[in-house]
Protein backbone atom coordinates (compact mmCIF):
# COMPACT_ATOMS: atom_id res chain seq x y z
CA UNK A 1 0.00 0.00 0.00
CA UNK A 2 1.81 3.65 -0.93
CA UNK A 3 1.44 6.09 1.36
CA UNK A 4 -1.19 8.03 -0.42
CA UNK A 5 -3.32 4.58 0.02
CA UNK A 6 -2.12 4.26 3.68
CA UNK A 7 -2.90 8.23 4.52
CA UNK A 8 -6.54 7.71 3.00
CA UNK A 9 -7.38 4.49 4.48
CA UNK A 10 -6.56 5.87 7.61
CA UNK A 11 -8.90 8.74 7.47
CA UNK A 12 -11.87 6.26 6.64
CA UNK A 13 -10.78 4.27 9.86
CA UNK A 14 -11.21 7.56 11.79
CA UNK A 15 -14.17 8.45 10.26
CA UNK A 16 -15.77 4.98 10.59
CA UNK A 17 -14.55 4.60 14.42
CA UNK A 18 -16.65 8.38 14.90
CA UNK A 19 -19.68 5.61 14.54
CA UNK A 20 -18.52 3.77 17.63
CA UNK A 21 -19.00 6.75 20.19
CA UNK A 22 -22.70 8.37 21.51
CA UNK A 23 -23.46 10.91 23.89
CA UNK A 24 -24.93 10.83 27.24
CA UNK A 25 -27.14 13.82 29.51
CA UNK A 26 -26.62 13.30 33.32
CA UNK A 27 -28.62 15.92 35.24
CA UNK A 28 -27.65 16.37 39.82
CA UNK A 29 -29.90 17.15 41.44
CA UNK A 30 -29.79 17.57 45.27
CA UNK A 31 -32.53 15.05 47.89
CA UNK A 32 -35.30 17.35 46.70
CA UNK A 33 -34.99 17.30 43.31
CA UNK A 34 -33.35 20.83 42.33
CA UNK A 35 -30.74 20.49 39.49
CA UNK A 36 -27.50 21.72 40.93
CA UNK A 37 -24.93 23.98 39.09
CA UNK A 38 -21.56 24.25 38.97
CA UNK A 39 -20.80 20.73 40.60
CA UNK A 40 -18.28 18.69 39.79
CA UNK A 41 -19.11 15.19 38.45
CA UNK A 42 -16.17 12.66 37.35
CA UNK A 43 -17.35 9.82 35.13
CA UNK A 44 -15.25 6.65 33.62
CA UNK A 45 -15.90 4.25 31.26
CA UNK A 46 -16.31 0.94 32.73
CA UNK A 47 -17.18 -1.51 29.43
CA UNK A 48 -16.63 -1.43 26.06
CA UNK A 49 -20.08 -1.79 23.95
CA UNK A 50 -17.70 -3.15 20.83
CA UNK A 51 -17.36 -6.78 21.43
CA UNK A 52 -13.20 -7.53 22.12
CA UNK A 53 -13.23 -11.25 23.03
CA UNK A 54 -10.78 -14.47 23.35
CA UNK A 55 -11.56 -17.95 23.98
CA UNK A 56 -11.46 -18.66 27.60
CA UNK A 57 -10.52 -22.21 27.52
CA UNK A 58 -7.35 -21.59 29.52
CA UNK A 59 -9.05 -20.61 33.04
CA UNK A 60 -11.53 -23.70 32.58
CA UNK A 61 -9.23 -25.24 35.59
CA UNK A 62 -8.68 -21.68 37.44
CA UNK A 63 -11.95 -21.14 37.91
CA UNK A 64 -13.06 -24.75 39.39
CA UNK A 65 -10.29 -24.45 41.43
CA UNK A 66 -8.30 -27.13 40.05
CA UNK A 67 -4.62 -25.82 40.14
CA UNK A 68 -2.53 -24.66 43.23
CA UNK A 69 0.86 -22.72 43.59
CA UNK A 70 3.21 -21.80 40.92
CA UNK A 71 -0.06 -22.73 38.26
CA UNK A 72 -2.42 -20.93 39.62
CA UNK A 73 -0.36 -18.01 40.52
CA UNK A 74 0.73 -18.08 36.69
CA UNK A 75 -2.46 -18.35 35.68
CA UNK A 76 -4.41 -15.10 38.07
CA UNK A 77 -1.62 -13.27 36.60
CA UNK A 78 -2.78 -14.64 32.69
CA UNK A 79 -6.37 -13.90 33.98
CA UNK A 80 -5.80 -10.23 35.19
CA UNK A 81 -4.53 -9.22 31.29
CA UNK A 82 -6.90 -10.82 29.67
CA UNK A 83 -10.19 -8.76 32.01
CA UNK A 84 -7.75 -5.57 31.75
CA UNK A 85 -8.55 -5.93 27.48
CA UNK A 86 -10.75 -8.35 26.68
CA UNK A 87 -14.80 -8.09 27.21
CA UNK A 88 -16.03 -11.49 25.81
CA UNK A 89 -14.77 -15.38 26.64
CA UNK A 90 -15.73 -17.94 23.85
CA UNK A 91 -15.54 -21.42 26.04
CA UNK A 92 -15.66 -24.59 24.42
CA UNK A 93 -18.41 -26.92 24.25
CA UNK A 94 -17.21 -29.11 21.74
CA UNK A 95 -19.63 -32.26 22.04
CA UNK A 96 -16.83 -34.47 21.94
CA UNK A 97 -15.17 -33.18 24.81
CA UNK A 98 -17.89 -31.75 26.84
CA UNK A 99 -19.48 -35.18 26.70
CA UNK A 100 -16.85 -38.01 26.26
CA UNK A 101 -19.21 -40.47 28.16
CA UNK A 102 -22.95 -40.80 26.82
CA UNK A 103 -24.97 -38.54 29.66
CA UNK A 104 -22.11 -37.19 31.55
CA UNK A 105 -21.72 -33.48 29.96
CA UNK A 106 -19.35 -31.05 31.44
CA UNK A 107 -22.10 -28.31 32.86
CA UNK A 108 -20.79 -28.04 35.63
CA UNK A 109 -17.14 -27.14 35.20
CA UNK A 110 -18.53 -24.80 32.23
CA UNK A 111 -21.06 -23.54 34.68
CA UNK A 112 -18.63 -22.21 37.39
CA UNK A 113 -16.33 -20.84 34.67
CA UNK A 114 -18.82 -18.97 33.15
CA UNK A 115 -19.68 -17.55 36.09
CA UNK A 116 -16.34 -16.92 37.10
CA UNK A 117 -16.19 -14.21 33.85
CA UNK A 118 -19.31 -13.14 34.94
CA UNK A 119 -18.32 -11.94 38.12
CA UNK A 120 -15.14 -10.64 36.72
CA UNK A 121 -17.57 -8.29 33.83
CA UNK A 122 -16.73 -10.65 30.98
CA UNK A 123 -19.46 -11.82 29.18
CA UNK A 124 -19.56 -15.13 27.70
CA UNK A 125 -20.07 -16.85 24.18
CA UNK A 126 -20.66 -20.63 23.58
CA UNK A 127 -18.87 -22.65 20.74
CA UNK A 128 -20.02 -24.71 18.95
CA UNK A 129 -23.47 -26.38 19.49
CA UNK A 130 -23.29 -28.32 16.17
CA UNK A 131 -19.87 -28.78 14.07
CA UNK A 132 -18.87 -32.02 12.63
CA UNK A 133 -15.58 -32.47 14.05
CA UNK A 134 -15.03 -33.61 17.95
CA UNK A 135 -17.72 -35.33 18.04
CA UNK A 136 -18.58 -38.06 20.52
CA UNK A 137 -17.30 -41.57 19.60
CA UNK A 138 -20.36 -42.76 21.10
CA UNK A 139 -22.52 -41.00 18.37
CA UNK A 140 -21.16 -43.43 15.71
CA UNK A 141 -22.86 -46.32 13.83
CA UNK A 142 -26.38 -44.98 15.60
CA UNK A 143 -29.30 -44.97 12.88
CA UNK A 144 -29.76 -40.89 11.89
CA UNK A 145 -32.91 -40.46 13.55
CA UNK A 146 -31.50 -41.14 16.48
CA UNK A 147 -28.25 -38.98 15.44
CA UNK A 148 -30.50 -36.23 15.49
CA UNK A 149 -32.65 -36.79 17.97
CA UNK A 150 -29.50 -36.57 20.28
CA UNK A 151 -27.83 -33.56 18.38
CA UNK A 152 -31.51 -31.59 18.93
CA UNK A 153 -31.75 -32.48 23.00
CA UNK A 154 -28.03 -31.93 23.33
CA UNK A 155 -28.87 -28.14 21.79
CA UNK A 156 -31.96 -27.89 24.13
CA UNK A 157 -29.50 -28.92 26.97
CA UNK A 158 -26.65 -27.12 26.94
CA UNK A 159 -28.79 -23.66 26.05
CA UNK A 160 -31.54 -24.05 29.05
CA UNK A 161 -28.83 -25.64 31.49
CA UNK A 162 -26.35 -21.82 30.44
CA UNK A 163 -29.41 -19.64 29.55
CA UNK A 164 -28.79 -16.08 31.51
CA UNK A 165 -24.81 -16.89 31.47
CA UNK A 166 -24.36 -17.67 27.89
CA UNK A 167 -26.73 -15.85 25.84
CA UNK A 168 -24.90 -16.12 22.58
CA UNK A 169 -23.83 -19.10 20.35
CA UNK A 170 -22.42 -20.47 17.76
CA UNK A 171 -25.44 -22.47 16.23
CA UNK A 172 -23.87 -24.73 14.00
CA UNK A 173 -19.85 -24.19 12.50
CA UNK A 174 -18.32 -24.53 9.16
CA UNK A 175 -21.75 -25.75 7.23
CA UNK A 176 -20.32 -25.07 3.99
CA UNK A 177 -17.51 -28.28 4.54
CA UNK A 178 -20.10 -30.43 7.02
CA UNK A 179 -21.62 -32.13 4.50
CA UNK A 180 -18.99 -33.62 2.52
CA UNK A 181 -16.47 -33.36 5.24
CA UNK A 182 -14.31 -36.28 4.60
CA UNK A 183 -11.32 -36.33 7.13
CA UNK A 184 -12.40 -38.72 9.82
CA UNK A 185 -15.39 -40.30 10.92
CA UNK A 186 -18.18 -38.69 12.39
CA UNK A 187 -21.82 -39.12 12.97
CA UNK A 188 -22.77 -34.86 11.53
CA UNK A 189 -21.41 -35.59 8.34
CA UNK A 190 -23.75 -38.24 7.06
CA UNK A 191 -26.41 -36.42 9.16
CA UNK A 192 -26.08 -33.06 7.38
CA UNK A 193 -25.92 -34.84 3.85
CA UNK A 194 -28.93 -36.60 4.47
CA UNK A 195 -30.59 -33.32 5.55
CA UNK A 196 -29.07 -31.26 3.62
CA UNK A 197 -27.24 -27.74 4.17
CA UNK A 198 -30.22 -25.29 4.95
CA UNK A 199 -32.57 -28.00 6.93
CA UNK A 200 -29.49 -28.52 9.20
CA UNK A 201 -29.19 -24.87 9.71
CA UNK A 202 -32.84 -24.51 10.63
CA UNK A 203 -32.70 -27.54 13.54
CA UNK A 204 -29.62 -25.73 14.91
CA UNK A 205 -30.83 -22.36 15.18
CA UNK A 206 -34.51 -23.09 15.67
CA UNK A 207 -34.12 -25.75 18.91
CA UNK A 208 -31.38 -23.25 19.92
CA UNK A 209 -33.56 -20.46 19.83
CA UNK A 210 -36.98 -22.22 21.32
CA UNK A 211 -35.08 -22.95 24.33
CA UNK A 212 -33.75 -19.40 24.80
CA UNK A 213 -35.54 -16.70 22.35
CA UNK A 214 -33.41 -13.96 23.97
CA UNK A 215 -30.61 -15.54 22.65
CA UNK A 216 -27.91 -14.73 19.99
CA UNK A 217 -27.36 -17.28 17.41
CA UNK A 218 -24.31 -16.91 14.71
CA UNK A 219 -23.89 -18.95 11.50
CA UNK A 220 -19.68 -19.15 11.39
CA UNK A 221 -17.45 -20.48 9.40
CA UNK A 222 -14.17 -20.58 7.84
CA UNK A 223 -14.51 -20.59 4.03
CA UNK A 224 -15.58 -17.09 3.50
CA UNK A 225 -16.18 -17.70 -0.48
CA UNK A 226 -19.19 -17.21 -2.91
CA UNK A 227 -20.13 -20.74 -1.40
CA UNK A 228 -20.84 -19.08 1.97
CA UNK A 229 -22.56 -16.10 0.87
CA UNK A 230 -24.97 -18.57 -1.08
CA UNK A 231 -25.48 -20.49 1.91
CA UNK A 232 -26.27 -17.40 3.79
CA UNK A 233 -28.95 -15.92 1.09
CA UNK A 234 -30.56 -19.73 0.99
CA UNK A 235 -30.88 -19.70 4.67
CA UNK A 236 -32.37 -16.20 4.71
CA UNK A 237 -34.67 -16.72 1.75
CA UNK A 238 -35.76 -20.12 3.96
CA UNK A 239 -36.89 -17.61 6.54
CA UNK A 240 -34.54 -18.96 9.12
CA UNK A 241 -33.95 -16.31 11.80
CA UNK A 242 -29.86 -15.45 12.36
CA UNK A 243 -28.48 -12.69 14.68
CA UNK A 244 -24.99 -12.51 13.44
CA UNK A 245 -22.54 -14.16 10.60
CA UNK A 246 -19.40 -15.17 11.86
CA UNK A 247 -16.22 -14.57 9.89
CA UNK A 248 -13.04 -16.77 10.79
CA UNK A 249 -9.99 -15.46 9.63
CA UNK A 250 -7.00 -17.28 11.22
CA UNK A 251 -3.71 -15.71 9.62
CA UNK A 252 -0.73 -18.36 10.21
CA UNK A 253 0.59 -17.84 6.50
CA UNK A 254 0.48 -13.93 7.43
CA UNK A 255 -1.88 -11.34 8.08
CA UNK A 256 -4.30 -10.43 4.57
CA UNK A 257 -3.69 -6.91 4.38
CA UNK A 258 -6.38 -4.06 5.22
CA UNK A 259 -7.67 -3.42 1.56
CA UNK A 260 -8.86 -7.38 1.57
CA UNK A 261 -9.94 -8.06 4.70
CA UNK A 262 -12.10 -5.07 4.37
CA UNK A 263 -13.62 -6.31 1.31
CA UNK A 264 -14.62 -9.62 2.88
CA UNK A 265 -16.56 -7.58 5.25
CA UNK A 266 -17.96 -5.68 3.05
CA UNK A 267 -18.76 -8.54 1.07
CA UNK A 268 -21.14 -10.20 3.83
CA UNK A 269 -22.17 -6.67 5.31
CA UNK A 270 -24.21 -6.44 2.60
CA UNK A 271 -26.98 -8.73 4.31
CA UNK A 272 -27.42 -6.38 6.85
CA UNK A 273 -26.39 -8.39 10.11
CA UNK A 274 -24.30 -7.57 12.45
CA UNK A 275 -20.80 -9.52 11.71
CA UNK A 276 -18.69 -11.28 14.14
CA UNK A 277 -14.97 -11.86 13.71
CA UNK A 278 -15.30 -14.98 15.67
CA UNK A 279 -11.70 -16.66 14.98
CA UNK A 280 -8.80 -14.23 14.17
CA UNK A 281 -5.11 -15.07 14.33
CA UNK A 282 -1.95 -13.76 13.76
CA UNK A 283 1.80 -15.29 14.60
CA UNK A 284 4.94 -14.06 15.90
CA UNK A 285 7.09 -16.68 14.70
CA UNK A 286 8.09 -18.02 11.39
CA UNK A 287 4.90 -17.97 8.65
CA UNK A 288 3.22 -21.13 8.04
CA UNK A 289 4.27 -22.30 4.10
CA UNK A 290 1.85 -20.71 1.20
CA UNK A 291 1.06 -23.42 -0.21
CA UNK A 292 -0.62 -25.33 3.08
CA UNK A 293 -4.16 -25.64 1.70
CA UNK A 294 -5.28 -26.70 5.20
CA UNK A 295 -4.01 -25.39 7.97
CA UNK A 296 -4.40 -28.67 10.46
CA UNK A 297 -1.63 -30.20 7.96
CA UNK A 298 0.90 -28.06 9.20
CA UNK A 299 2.77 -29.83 11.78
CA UNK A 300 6.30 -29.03 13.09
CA UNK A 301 7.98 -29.61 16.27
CA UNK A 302 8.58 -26.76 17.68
CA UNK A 303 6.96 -23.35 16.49
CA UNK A 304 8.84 -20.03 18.49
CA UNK A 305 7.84 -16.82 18.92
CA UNK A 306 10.76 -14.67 17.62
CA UNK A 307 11.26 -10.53 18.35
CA UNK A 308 11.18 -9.94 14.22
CA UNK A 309 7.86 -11.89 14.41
CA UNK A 310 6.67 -10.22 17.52
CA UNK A 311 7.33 -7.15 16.25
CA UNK A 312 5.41 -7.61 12.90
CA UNK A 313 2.46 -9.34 14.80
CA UNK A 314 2.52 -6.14 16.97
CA UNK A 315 1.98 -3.89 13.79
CA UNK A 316 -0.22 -6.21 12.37
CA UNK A 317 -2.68 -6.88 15.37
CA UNK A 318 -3.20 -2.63 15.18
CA UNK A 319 -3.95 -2.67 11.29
CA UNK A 320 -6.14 -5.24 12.14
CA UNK A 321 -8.31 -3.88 14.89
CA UNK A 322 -8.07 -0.57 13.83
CA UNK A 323 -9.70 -1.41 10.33
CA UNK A 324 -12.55 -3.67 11.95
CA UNK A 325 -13.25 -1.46 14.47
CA UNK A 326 -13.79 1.16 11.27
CA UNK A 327 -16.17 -0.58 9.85
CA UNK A 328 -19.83 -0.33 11.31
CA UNK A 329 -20.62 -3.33 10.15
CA UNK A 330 -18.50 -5.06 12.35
CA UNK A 331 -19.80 -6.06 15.86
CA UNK A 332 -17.62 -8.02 17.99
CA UNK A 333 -13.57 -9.41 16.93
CA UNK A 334 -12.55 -12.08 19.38
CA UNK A 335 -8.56 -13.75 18.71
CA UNK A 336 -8.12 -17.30 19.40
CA UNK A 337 -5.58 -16.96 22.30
CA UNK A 338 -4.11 -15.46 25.13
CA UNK A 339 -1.29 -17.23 25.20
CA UNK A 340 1.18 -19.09 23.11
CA UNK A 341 0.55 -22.49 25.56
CA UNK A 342 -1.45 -24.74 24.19
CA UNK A 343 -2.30 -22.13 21.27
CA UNK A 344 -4.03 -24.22 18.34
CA UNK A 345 -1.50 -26.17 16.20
CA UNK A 346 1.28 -25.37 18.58
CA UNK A 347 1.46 -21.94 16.31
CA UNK A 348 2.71 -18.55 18.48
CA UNK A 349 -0.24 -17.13 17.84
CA UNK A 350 -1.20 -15.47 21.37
CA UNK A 351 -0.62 -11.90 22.41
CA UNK A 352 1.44 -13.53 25.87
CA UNK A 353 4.24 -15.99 25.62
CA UNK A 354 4.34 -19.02 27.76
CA UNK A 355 6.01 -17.79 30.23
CA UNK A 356 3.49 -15.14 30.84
CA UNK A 357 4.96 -12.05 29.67
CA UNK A 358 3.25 -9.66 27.20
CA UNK A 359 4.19 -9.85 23.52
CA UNK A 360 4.63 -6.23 22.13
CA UNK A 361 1.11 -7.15 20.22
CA UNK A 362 -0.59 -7.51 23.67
CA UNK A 363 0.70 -3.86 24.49
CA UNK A 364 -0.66 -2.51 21.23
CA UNK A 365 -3.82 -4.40 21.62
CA UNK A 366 -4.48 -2.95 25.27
CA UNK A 367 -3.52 0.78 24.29
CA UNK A 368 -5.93 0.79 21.07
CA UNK A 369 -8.75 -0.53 24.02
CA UNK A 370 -8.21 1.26 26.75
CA UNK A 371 -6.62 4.51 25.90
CA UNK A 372 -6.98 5.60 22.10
CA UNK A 373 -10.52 3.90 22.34
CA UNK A 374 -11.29 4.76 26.20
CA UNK A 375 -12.80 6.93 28.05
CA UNK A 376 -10.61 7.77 31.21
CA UNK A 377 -11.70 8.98 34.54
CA UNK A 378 -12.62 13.00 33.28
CA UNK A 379 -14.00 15.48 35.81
CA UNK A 380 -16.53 17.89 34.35
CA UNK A 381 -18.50 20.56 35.90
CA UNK A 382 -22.81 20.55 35.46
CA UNK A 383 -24.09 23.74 33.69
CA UNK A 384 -26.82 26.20 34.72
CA UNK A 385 -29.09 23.44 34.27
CA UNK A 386 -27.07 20.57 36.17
CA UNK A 387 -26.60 18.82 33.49
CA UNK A 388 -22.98 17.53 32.15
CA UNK A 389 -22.90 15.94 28.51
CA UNK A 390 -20.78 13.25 28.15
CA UNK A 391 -19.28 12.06 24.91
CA UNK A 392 -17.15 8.87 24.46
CA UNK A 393 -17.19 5.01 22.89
CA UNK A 394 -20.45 3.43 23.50
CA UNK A 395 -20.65 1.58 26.96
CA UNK A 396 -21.30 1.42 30.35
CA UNK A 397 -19.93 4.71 32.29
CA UNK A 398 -20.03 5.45 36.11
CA UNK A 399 -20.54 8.63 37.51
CA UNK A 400 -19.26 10.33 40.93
CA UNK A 401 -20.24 13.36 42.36
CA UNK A 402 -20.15 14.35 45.75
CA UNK A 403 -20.07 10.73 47.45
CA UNK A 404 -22.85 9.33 45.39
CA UNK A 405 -22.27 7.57 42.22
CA UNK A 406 -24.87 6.66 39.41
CA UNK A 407 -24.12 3.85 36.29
CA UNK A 408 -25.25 5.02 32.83
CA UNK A 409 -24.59 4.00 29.21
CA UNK A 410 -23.66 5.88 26.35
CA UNK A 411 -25.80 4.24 23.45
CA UNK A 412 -26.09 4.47 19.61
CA UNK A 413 -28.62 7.44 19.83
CA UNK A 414 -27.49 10.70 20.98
CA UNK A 415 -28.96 12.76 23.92
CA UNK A 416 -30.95 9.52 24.51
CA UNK A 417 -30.24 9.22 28.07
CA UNK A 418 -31.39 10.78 30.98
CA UNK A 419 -30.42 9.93 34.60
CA UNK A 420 -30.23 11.55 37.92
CA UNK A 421 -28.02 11.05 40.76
CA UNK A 422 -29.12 12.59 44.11
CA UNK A 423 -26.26 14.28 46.08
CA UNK A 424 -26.58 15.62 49.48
């Protein structure tokens, strides 16, 4: 890109990330009700509206109190970056892991670490509730009726048994592959075939969304081609409700550049949902070889994290969130991993190393999130009216003013808000 490009692109970004702020009227008043002038009032942002998540799988064990000393002490530290940035946990509920053994699921572990983001401000995303790979060996060789019997109740389940902790899902995952998905057995694959794309679709997002109607329900997937965008108009014409597409875009053979991942986006924001980056990636080690058509091939024993590859991942995780975050379309971005243990395909793709310390990427991350994008504790003084308008990203805010302290949001509309916060 020459800088002319660069220099323009920019200036959309800035005039795209204008969309992401709102405005806010608080009006003191005293006990009685008189508007008071000339008082000081300090508000703060408290939570990003903009969705920044990261899968959560790696406090699964922290938060049932499964790990002591050195581990867990490694791990509150892991846990306190990821709440200082991050505002949304995707944790895994991979049927073939969350239920090894026919009619033992994993609620409750899930349960407690759900909460455990809850209490901690994080809100939580599930993943998936139908995907053809880890599946259950137990599902295999059973007649299809009773395939789907099974797939439907284990939907119904795992939505009532989270409902009002997890309120958003990923319905069903990489539909455009699941029914010709040849690379291992599985008990989806012949299902989905049998069904067909769309029908499949509909049972995922329908039993999901009978059991919870307040929930949201995303479509995602990895092959973000003309196949997927078909997919997505059959399912709408179909009438089958959806809240959000998901876009994956995992980068281990290098990030795709501004001008292209912006016209994916705008290539699916053209169906009006909200979209979800739900799977983003980038390494700070050695690129992963062109010509890898799939990306589980790649194996190698040992995958570092270099400081030329930190540094470029650095660079490339602000292009990246700085563009998505320009686009209105674009609702929530969540990266697949904290840190570079146990990071998928061994890859250094998190924004920590192992050892715990913060990649420069991390540190770029954080500043775009909670300075360039933040609203800091700012005192302001109420006008002849005692009112104070307060400008900023969408989210929750907290005001203070004169020992009492009110919570407010700064929405979409602006001047939408009202509240009042009694001070002696």
């Amino acid at each position: 890109m020459d800088t002319q490009q660069s220099d323009s692109r920019q200036s959309d970004t800035q005039q795209s990330v204008a969309h992401r702020t709102g405005t806010a009227v608080l009006t003191v008043a005293d006990h009685h009700g008189t508007p008071l002038p000339d008082v000081e009032v300090t508000v703060e942002q408290t939570r990003h509206a903009f969705g920044f998540g990261n899968i959560g799988f790696d406090f699964v064990a922290l938060a049932n109190d499964e790990v002591d000393g050195d581990e867990r002490e490694h791990l509150e530290r892991l846990a306190d970056r990821y709440t200082d940035v991050f505002t949304t946990a995707t944790l895994p509920f991979y049927w073939g892991t969350f239920e090894p053994e026919r009619g033992r699921p994993d609620t409750v572990r899930l349960r407690r670490t759900a909460e455990w983001f809850r209490d901690r401000g994080v809100a939580l995303k599930g993943h998936p509730l139908v995907w053809h790979t880890v599946q259950p060996d137990w599902l295999l060789g059973l007649p299809l009726d009773e395939v789907e019997r099974l797939q439907r109740e284990r939907i119904r389940r795992e939505v009532s048994d989270l409902a009002g902790l997890v309120d958003t899902w990923d319905a069903i995952n990489e539909v455009v592959i699941m029914p010709v998905f040849d690379n291992g057995d599985n008990a989806i694959t012949p299902l989905a075939r049998a069904k067909g794309r769309i029908p499949t679709i509909r049972m995922a997002f329908e039993e999901a969304r009978a059991t919870n109607p307040h929930a949201t329900l995303l479509l995602n997937d990895f092959d973000l081609s003309s196949a997927y965008e078909c997919l997505i108009e059959g399912v709408l014409e179909a009438g089958v409700q959806i809240d959000a597409i998901g876009l994956q875009t995992h980068m281990h053979q290098g990030y795709w550049g501004e001008e292209t991942m912006l016209a994916m986006v705008d290539r699916f924001a053209r169906y009006g949902l909200p979209l979800h980056l739900t799977e983003t990636s980038l390494v700070s080690g050695d690129l992963m070889p062109a010509d890898v058509v799939d990306l589980n091939d790649h194996r190698v024993d040992s995958w570092p994290s270099t400081p030329e590859g930190e540094a470029r991942q650095a660079d490339e995780v602000e292009r990246h969130y700085r563009s998505l975050v320009g686009h209105p379309a674009v609702e929530a971005v969540t990266y697949w991993g904290i840190t570079d243990a146990g990071a998928w395909l061994g890859a250094p793709i998190g924004l920590v190393r192992e050892d715990g310390t913060p990649k420069p990427s991390y540190e770029a991350l954080r500043r775009l999130v909670k300075e360039e994008w933040w609203t800091g504790p700012t005192v302001l003084r109420t006008d002849e009216r005692g009112q104070v308008r307060v400008r900023g990203f969408r989210g929750e805010y907290r005001a203070d003013v004169r020992g009492a302290s009110a919570v407010f949001t700064v929405g979409r509309e602006p001047a939408e808000q009202e509240l009042v916060a009694s001070a002696p």
